[in-house]
Structure formats: structure tokens, C-alpha cells
PDB file of N, CA and C in Angstrom:
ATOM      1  N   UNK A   1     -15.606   9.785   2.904  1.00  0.00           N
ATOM      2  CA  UNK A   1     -14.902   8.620   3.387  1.00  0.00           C
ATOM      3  C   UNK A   1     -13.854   9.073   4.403  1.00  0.00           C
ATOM      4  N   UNK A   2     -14.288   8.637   5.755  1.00  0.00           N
ATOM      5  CA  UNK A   2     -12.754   8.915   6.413  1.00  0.00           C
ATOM      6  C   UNK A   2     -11.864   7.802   6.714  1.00  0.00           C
ATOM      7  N   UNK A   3     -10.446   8.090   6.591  1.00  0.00           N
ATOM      8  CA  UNK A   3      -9.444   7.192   6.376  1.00  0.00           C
ATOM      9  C   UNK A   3      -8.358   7.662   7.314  1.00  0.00           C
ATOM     10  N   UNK A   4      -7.812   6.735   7.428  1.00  0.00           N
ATOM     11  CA  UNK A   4      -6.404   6.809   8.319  1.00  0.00           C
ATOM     12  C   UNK A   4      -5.297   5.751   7.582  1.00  0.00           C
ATOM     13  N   UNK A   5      -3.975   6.362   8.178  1.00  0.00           N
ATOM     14  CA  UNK A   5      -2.889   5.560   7.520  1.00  0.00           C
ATOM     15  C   UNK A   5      -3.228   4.491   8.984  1.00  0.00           C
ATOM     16  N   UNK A   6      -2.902   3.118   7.767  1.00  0.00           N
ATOM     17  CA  UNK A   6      -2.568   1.868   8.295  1.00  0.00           C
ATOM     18  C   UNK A   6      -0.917   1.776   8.548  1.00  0.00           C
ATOM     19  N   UNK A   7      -0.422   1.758   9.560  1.00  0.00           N
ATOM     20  CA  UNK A   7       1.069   1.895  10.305  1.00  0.00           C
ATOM     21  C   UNK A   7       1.540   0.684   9.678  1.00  0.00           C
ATOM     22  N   UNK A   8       0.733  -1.014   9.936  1.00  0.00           N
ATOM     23  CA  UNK A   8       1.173  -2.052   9.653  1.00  0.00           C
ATOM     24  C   UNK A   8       1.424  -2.100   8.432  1.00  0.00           C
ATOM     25  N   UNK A   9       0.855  -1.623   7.284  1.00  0.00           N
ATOM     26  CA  UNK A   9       1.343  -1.450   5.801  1.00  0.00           C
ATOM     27  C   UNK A   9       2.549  -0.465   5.607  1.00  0.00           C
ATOM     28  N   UNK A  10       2.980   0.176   6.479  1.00  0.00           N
ATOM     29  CA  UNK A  10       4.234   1.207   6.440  1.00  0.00           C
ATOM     30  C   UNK A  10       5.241   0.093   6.711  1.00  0.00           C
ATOM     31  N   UNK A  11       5.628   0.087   7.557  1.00  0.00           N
ATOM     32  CA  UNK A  11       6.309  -1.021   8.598  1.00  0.00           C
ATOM     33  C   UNK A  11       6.555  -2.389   7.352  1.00  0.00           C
ATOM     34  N   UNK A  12       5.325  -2.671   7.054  1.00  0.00           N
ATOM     35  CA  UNK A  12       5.350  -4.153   5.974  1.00  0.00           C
ATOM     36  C   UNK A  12       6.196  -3.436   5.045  1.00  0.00           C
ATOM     37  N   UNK A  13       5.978  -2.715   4.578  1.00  0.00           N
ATOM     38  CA  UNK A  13       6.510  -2.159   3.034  1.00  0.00           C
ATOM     39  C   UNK A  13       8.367  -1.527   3.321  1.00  0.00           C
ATOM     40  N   UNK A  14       8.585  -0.958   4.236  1.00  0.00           N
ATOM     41  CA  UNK A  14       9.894  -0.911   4.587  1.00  0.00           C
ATOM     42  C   UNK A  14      10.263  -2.436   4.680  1.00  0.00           C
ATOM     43  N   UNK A  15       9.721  -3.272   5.519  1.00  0.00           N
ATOM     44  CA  UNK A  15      10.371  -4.597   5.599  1.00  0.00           C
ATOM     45  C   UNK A  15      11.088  -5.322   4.534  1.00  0.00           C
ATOM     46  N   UNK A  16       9.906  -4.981   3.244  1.00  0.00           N
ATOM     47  CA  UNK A  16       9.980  -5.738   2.321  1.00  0.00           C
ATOM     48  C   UNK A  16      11.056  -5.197   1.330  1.00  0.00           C
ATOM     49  N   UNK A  17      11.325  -4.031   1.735  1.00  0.00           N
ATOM     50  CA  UNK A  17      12.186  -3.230   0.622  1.00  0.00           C
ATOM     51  C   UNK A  17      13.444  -3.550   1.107  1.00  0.00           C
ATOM     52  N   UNK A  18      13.813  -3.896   2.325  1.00  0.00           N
ATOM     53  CA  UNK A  18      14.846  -4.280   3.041  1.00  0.00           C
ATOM     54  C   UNK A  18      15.425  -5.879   2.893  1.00  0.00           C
ATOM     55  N   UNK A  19      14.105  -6.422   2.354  1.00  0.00           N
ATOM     56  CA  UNK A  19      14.786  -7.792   2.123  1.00  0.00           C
ATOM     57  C   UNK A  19      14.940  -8.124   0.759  1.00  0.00           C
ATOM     58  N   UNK A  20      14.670  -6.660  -0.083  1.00  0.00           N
ATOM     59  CA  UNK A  20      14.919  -7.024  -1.428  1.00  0.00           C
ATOM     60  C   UNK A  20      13.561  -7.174  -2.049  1.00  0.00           C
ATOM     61  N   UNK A  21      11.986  -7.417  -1.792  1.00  0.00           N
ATOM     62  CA  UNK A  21      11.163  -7.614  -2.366  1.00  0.00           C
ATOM     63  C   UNK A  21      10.324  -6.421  -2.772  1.00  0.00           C
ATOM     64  N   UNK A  22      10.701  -5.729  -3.446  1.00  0.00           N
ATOM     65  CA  UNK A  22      10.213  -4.227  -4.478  1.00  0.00           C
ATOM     66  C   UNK A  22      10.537  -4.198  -5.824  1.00  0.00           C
ATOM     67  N   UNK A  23      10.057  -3.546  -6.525  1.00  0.00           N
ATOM     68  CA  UNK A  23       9.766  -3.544  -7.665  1.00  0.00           C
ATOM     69  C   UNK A  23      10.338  -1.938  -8.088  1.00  0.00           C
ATOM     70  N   UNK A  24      10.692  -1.447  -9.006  1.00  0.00           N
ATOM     71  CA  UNK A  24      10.899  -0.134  -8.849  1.00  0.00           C
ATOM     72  C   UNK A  24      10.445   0.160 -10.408  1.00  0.00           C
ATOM     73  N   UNK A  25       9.763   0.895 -10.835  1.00  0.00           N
ATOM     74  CA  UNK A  25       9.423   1.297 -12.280  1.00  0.00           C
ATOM     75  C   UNK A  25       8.440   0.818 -12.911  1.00  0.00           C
ATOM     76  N   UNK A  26       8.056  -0.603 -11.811  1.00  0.00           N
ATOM     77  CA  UNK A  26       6.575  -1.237 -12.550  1.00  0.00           C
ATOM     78  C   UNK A  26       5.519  -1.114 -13.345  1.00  0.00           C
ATOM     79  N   UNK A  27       4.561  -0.908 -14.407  1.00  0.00           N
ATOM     80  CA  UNK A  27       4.137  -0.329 -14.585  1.00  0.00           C
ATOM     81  C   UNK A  27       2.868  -0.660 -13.506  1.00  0.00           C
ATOM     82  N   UNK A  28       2.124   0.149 -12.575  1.00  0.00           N
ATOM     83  CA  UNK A  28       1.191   0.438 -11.621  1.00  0.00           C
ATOM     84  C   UNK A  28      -0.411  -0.516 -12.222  1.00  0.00           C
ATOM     85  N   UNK A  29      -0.596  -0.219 -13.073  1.00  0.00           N
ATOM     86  CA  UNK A  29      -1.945  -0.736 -13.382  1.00  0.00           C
ATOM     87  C   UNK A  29      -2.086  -1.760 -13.962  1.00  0.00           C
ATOM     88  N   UNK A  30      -0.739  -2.770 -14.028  1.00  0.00           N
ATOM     89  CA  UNK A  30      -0.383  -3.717 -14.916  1.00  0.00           C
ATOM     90  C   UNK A  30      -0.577  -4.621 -13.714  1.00  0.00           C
ATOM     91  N   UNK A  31      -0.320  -4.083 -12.610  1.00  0.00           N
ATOM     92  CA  UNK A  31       0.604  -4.931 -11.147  1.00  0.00           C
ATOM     93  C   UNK A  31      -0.687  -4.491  -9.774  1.00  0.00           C
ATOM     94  N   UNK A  32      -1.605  -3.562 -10.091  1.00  0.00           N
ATOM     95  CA  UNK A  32      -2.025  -3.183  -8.739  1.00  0.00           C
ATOM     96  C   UNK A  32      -3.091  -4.340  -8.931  1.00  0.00           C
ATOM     97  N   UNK A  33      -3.053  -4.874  -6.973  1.00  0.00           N
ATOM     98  CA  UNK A  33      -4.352  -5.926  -7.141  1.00  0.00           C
ATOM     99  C   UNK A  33      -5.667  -5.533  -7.407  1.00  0.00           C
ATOM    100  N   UNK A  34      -6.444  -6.523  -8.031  1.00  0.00           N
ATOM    101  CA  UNK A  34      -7.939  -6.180  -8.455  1.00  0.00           C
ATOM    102  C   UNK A  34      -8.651  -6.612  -7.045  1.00  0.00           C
ATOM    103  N   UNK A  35      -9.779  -6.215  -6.968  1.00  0.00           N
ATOM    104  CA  UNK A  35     -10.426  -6.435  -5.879  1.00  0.00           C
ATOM    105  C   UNK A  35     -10.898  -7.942  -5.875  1.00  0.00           C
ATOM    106  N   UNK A  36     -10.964  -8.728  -6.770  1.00  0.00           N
ATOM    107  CA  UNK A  36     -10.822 -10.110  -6.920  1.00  0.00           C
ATOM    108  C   UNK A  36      -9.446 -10.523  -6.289  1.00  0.00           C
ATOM    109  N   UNK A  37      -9.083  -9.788  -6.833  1.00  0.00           N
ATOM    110  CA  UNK A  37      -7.459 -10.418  -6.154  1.00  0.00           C
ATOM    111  C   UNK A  37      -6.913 -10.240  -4.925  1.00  0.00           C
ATOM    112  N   UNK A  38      -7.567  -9.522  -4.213  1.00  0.00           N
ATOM    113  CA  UNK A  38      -7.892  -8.564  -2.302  1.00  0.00           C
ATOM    114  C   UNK A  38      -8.367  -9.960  -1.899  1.00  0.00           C
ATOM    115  N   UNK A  39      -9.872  -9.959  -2.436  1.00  0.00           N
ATOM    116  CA  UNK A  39     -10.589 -11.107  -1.562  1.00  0.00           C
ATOM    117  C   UNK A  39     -10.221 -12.400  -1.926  1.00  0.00           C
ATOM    118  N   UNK A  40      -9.208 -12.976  -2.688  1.00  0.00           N
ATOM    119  CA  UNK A  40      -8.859 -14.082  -3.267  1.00  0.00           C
ATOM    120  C   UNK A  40      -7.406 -14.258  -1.913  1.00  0.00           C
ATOM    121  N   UNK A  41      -6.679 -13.469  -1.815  1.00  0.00           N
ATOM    122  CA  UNK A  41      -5.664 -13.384  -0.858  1.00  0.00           C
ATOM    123  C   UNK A  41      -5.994 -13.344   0.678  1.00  0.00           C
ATOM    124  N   UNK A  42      -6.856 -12.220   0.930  1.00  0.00           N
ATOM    125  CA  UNK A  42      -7.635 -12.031   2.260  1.00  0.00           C
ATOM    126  C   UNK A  42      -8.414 -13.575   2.601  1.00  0.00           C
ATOM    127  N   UNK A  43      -9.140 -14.472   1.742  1.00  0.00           N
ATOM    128  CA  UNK A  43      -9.872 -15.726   1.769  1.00  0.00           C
ATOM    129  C   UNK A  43      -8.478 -16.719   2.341  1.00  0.00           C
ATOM    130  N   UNK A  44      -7.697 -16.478   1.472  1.00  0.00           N
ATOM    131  CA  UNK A  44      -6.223 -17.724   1.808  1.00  0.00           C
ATOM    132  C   UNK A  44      -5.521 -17.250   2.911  1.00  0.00           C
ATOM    133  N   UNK A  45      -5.384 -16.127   3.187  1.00  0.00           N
ATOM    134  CA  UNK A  45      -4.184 -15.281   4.275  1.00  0.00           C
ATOM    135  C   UNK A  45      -5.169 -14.624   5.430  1.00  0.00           C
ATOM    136  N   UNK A  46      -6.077 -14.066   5.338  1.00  0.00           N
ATOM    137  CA  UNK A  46      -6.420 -13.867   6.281  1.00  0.00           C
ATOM    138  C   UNK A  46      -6.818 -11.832   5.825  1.00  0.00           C
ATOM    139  N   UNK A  47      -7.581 -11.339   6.737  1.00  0.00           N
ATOM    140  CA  UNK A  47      -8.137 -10.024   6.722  1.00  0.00           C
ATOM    141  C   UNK A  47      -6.313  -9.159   6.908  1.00  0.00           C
ATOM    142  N   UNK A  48      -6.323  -9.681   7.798  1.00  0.00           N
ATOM    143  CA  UNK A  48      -5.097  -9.208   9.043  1.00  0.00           C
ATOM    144  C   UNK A  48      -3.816  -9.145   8.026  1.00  0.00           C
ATOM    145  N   UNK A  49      -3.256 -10.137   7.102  1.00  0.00           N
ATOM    146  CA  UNK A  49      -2.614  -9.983   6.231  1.00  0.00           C
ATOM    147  C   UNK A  49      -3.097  -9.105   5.109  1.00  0.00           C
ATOM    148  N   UNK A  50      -3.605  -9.261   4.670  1.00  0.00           N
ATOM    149  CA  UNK A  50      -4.521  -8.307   3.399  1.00  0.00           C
ATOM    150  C   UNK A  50      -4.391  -6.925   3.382  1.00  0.00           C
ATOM    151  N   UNK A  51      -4.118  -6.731   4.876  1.00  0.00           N
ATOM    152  CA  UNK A  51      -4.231  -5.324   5.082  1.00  0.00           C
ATOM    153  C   UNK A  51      -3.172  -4.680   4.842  1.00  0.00           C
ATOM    154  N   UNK A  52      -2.114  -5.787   5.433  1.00  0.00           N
ATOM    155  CA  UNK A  52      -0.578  -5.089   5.138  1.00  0.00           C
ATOM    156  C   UNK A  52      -0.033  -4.146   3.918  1.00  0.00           C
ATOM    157  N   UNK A  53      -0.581  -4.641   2.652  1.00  0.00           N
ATOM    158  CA  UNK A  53      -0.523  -4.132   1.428  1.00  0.00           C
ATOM    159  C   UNK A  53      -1.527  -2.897   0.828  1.00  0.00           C
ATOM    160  N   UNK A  54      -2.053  -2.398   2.213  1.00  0.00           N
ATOM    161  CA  UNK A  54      -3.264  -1.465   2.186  1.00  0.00           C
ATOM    162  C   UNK A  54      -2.472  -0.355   2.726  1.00  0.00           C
ATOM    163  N   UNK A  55      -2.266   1.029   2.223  1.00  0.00           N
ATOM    164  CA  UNK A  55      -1.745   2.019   2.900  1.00  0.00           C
ATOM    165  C   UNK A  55      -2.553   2.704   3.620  1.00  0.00           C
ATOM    166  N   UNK A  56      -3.780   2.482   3.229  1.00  0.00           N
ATOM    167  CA  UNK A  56      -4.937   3.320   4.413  1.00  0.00           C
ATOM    168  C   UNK A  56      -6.535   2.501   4.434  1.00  0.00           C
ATOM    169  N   UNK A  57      -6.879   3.141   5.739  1.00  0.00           N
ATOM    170  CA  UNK A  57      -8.248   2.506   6.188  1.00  0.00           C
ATOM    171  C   UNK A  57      -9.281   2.868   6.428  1.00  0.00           C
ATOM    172  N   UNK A  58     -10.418   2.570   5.567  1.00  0.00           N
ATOM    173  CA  UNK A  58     -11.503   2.983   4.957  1.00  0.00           C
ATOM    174  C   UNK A  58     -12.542   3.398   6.609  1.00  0.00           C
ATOM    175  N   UNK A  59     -12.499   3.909   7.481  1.00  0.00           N
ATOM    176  CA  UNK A  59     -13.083   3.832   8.325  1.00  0.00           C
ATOM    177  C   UNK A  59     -14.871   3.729   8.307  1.00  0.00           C
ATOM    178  N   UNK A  60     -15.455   3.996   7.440  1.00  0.00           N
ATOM    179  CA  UNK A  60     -16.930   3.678   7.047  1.00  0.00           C
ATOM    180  C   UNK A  60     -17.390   2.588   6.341  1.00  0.00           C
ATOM    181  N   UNK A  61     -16.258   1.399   6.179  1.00  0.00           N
ATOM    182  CA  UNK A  61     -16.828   0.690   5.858  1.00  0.00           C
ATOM    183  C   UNK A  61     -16.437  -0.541   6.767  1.00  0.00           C
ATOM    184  N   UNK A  62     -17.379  -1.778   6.625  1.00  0.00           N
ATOM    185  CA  UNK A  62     -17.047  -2.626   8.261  1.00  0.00           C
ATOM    186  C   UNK A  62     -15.614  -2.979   8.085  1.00  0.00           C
ATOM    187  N   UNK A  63     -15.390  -3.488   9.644  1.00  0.00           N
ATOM    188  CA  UNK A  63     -14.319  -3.812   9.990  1.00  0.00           C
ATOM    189  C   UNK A  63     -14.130  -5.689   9.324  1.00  0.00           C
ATOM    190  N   UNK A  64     -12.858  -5.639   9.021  1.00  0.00           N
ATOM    191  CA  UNK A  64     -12.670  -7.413   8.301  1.00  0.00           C
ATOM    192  C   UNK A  64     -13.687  -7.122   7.152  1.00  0.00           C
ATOM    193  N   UNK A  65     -13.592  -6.152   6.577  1.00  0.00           N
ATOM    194  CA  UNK A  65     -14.193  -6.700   5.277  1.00  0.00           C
ATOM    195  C   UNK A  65     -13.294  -6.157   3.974  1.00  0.00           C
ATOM    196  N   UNK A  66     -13.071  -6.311   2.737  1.00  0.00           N
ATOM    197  CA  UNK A  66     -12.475  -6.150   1.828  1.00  0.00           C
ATOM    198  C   UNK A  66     -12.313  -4.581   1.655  1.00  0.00           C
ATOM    199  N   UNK A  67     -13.518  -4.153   1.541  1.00  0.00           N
ATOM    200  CA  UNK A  67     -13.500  -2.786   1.165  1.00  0.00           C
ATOM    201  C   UNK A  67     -12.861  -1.763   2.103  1.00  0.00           C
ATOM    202  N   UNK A  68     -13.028  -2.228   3.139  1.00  0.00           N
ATOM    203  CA  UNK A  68     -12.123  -1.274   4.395  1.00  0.00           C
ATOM    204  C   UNK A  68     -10.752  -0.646   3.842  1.00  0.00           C
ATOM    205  N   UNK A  69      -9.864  -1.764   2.794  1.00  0.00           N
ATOM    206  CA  UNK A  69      -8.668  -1.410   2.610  1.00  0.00           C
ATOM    207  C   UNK A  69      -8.160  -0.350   1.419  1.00  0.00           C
ATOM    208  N   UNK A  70      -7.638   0.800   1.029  1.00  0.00           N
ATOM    209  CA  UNK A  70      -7.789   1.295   0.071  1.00  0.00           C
ATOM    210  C   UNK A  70      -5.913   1.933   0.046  1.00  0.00           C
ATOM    211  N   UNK A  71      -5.533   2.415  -1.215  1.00  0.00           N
ATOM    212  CA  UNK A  71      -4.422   3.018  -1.070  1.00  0.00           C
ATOM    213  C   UNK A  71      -3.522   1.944  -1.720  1.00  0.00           C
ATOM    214  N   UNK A  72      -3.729   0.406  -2.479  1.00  0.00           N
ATOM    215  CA  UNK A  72      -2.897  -0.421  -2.062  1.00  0.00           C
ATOM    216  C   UNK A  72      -1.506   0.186  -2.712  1.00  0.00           C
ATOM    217  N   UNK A  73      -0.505  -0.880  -2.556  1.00  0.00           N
ATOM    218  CA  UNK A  73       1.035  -0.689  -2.471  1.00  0.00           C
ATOM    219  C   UNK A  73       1.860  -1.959  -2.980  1.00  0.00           C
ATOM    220  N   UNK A  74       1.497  -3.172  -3.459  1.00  0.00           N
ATOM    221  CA  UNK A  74       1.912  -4.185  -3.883  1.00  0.00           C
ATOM    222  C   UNK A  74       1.009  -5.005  -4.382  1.00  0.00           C
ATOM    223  N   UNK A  75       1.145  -6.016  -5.126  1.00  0.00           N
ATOM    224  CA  UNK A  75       1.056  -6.746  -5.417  1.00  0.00           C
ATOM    225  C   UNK A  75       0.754  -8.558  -4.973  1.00  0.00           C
ATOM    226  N   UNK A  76       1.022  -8.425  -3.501  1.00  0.00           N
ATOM    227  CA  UNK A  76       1.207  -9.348  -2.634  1.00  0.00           C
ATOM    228  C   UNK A  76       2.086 -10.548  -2.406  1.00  0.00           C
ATOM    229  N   UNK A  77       3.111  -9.756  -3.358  1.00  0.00           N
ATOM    230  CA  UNK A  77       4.224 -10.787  -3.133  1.00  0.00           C
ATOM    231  C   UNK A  77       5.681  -9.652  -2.962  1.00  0.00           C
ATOM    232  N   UNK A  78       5.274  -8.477  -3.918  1.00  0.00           N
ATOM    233  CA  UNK A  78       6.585  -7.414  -3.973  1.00  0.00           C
ATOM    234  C   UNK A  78       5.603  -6.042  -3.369  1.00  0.00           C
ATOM    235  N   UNK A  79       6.905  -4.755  -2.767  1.00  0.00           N
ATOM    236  CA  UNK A  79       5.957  -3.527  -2.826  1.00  0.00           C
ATOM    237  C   UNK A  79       6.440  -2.744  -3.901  1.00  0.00           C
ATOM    238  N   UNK A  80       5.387  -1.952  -4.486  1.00  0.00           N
ATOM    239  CA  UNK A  80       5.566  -1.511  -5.943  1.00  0.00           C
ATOM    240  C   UNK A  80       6.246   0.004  -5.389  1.00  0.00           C
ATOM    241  N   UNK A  81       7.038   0.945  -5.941  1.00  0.00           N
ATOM    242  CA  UNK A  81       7.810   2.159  -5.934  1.00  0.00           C
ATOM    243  C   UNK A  81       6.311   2.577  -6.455  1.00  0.00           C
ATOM    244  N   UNK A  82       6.328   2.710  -7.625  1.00  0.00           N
ATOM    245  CA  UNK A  82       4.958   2.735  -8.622  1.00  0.00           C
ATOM    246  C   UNK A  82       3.697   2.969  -7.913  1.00  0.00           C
ATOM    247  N   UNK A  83       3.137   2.103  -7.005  1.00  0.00           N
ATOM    248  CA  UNK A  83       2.249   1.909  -6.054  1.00  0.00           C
ATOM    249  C   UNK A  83       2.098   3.300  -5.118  1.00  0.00           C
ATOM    250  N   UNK A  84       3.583   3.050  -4.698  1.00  0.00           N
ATOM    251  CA  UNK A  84       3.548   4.036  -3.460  1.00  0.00           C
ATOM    252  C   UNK A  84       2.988   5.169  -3.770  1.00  0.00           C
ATOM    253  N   UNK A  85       4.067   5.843  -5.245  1.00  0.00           N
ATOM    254  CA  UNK A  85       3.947   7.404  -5.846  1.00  0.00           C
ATOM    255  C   UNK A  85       2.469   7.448  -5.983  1.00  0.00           C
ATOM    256  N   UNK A  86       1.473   6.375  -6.527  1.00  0.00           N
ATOM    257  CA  UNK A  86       0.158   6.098  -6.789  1.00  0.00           C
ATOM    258  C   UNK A  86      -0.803   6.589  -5.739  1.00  0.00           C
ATOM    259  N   UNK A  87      -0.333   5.991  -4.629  1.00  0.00           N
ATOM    260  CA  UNK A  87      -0.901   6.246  -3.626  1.00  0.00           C
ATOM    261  C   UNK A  87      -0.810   7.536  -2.734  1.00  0.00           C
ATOM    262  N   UNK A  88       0.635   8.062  -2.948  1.00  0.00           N
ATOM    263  CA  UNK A  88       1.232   9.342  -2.425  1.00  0.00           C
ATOM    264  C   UNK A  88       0.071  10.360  -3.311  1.00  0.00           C
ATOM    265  N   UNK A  89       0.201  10.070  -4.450  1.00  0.00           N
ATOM    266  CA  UNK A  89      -0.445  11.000  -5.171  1.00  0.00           C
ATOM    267  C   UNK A  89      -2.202  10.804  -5.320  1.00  0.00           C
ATOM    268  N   UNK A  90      -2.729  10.191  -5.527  1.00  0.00           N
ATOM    269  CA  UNK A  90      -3.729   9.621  -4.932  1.00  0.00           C
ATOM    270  C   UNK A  90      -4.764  10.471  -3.660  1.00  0.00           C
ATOM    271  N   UNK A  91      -4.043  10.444  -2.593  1.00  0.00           N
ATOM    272  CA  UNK A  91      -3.832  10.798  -1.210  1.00  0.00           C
ATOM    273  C   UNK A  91      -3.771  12.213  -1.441  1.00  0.00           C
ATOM    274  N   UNK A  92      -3.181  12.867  -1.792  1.00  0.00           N
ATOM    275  CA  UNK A  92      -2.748  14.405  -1.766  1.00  0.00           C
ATOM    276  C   UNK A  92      -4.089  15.061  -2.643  1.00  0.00           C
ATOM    277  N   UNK A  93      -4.341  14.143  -3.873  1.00  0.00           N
ATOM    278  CA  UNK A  93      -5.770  14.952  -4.641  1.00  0.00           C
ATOM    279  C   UNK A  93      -6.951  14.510  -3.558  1.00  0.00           C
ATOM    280  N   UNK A  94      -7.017  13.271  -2.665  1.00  0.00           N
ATOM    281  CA  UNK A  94      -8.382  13.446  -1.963  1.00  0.00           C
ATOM    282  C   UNK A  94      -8.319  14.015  -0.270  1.00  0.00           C
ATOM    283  N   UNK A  95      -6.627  14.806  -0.523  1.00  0.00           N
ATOM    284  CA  UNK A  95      -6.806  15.667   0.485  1.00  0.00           C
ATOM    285  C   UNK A  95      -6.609  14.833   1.834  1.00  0.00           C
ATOM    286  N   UNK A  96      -5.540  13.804   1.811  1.00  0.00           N
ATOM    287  CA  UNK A  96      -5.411  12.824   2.688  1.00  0.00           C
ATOM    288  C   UNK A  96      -4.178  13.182   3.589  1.00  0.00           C
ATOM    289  N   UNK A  97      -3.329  13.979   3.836  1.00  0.00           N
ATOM    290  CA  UNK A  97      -2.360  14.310   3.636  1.00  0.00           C
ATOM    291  C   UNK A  97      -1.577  13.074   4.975  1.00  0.00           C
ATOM    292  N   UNK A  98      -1.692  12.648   5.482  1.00  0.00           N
ATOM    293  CA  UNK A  98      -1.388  11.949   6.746  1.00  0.00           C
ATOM    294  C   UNK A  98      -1.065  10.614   5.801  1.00  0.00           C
ATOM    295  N   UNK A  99      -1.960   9.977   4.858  1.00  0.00           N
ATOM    296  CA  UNK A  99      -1.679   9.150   3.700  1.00  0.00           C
ATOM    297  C   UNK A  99      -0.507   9.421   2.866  1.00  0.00           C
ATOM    298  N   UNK A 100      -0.707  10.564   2.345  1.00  0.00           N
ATOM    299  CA  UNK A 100       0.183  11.701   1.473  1.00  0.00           C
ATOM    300  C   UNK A 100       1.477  11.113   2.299  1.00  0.00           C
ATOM    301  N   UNK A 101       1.948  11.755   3.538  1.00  0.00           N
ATOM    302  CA  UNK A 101       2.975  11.716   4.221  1.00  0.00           C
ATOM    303  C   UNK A 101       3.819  10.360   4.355  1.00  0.00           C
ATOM    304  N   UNK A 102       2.925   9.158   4.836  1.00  0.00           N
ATOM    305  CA  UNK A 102       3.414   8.263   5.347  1.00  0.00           C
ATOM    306  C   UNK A 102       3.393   7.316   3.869  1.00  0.00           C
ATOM    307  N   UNK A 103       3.218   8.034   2.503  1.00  0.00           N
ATOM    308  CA  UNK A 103       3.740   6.825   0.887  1.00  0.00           C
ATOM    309  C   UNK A 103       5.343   7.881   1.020  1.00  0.00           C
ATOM    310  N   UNK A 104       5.169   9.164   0.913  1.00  0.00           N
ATOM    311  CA  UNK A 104       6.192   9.801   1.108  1.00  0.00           C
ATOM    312  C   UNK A 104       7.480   8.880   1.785  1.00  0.00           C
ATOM    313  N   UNK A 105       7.550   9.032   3.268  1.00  0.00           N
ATOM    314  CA  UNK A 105       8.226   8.551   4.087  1.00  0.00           C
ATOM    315  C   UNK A 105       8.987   7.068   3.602  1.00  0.00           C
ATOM    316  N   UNK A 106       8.019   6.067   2.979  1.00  0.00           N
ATOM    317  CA  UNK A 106       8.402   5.028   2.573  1.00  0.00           C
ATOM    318  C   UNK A 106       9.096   5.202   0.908  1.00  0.00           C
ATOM    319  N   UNK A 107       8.759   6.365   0.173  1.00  0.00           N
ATOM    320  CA  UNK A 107       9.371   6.286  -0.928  1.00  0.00           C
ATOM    321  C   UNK A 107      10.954   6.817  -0.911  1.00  0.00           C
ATOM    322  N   UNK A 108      10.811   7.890   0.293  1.00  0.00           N
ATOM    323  CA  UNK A 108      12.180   8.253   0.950  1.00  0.00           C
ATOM    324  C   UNK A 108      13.319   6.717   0.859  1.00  0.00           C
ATOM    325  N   UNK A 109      12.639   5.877   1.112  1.00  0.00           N
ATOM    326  CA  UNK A 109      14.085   4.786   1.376  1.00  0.00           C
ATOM    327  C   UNK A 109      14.273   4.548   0.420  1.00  0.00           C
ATOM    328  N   UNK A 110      13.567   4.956  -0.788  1.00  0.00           N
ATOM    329  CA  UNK A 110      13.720   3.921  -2.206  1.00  0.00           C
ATOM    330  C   UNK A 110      14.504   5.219  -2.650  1.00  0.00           C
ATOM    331  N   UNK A 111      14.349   6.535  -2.464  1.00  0.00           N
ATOM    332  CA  UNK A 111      15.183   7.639  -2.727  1.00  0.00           C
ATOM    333  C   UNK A 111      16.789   7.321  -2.376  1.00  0.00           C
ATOM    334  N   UNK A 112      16.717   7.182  -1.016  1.00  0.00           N
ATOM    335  CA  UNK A 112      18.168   6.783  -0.111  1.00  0.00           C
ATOM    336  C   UNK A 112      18.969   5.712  -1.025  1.00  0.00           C
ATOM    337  N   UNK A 113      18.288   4.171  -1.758  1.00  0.00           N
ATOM    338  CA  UNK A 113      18.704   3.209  -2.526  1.00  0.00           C
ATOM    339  C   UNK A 113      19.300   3.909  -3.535  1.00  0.00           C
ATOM    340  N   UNK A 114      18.651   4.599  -4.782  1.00  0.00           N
ATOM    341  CA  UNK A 114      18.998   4.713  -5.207  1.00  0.00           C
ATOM    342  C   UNK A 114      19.946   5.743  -5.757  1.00  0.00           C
ATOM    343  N   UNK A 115      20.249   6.695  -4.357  1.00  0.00           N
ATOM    344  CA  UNK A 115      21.498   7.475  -4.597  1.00  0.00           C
ATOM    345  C   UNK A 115      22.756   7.059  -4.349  1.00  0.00           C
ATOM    346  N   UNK A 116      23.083   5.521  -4.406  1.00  0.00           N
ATOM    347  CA  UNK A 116      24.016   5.081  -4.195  1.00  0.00           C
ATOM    348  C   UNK A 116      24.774   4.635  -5.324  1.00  0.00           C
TER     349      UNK A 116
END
């Protein structure tokens, strides 16, 4: 599978942590969307939104379709801390490291929060 980080899910997920909508300690598998729940959101919102909550992109599989999106990071209403590490870690066992980097980068701000 080759994949690339999705920038617009970086960018979304700082946004959201900035306006207060994160979660920190969640439990991950309680909260990560099901793939029912991808194409249930993607159907109402659109591909283009759907993606936002996708940290990386499935490049072998078509474009606008569900499966393209992998890595997720929320829930579609909050971004999960939980998620991220999920995905950070995730990423690093399938040798993603560009993935790896950019859950990193975003867990950095939740680092910065909470040394205050």
C-alpha cells in the first residue's frame, strides 16, 4: 500500500485543537470511526470532508472512495490525542515514517497544552 500524509487532516486537527474540540485520554477503540461510520459521514459531508479526519492516503485505492482514507484521528466531531498516538504508532510499525512524523508534529501541541 502506498500512502502519503494528507496535509488537510494536519491543518484540520491543529484547527480543532485550537478551538477547543479534542479529546485527550479517550479511550481509542471506543471513539475511532467504523467504516460504516466513514461512509455514513462522507454520504452527508462529502468525500472532501471525510478526509479531513484521515491522517493519510491510501494511494492504490480509487480516488473519492472510502477506502482511500486510512490513519483516522477523530471521531468527526472532536480530534482524539488517543487517535493521533494510534496513528503515530500505527505508522512507525508499517514503516510510514512521513505519517509517523506529521501525528508526531500534531501531538507536539497537545504536549505544549499540557505543560502549562
Amino acid at each position: 500500500m502506498q500512502v502519503k500524509v494528507n496535509p488537510t487532516a494536519v491543518e484540520h486537527a491543529l484547527q480543532l485543537i485550537g478551538e477547543g474540540k479534542y479529546r485527550i485520554n479517550s479511550v481509542w477503540r471506543d471513539n475511532r470511526p467504523t467504516p460504516e461510520a466513514l461512509a455514513r459521514f462522507a454520504a452527508t459531508h462529502g468525500v472532501d470532508e471525510a478526509s479531513r479526519w484521515y491522517l493519510g492516503e491510501n494511494l492504490d485505492a480509487p480516488a473519492g472512495s472510502p477506502e482511500r482514507f486510512v490513519y483516522p484521528i477523530g471521531d468527526f466531531s472532536n480530534v482524539h490525542e488517543t487517535g493521533i498516538r494510534a496513528a503515530r504508532e500505527r505508522a512507525a510499525v508499517d514503516g510510514q515514517d512521513d505519517l509517523a512524523d506529521a501525528a508526531e508534529s500534531v501531538l507536539e501541541l497537545f504536549y505544549r497544552m499540557n505543560a502549562c
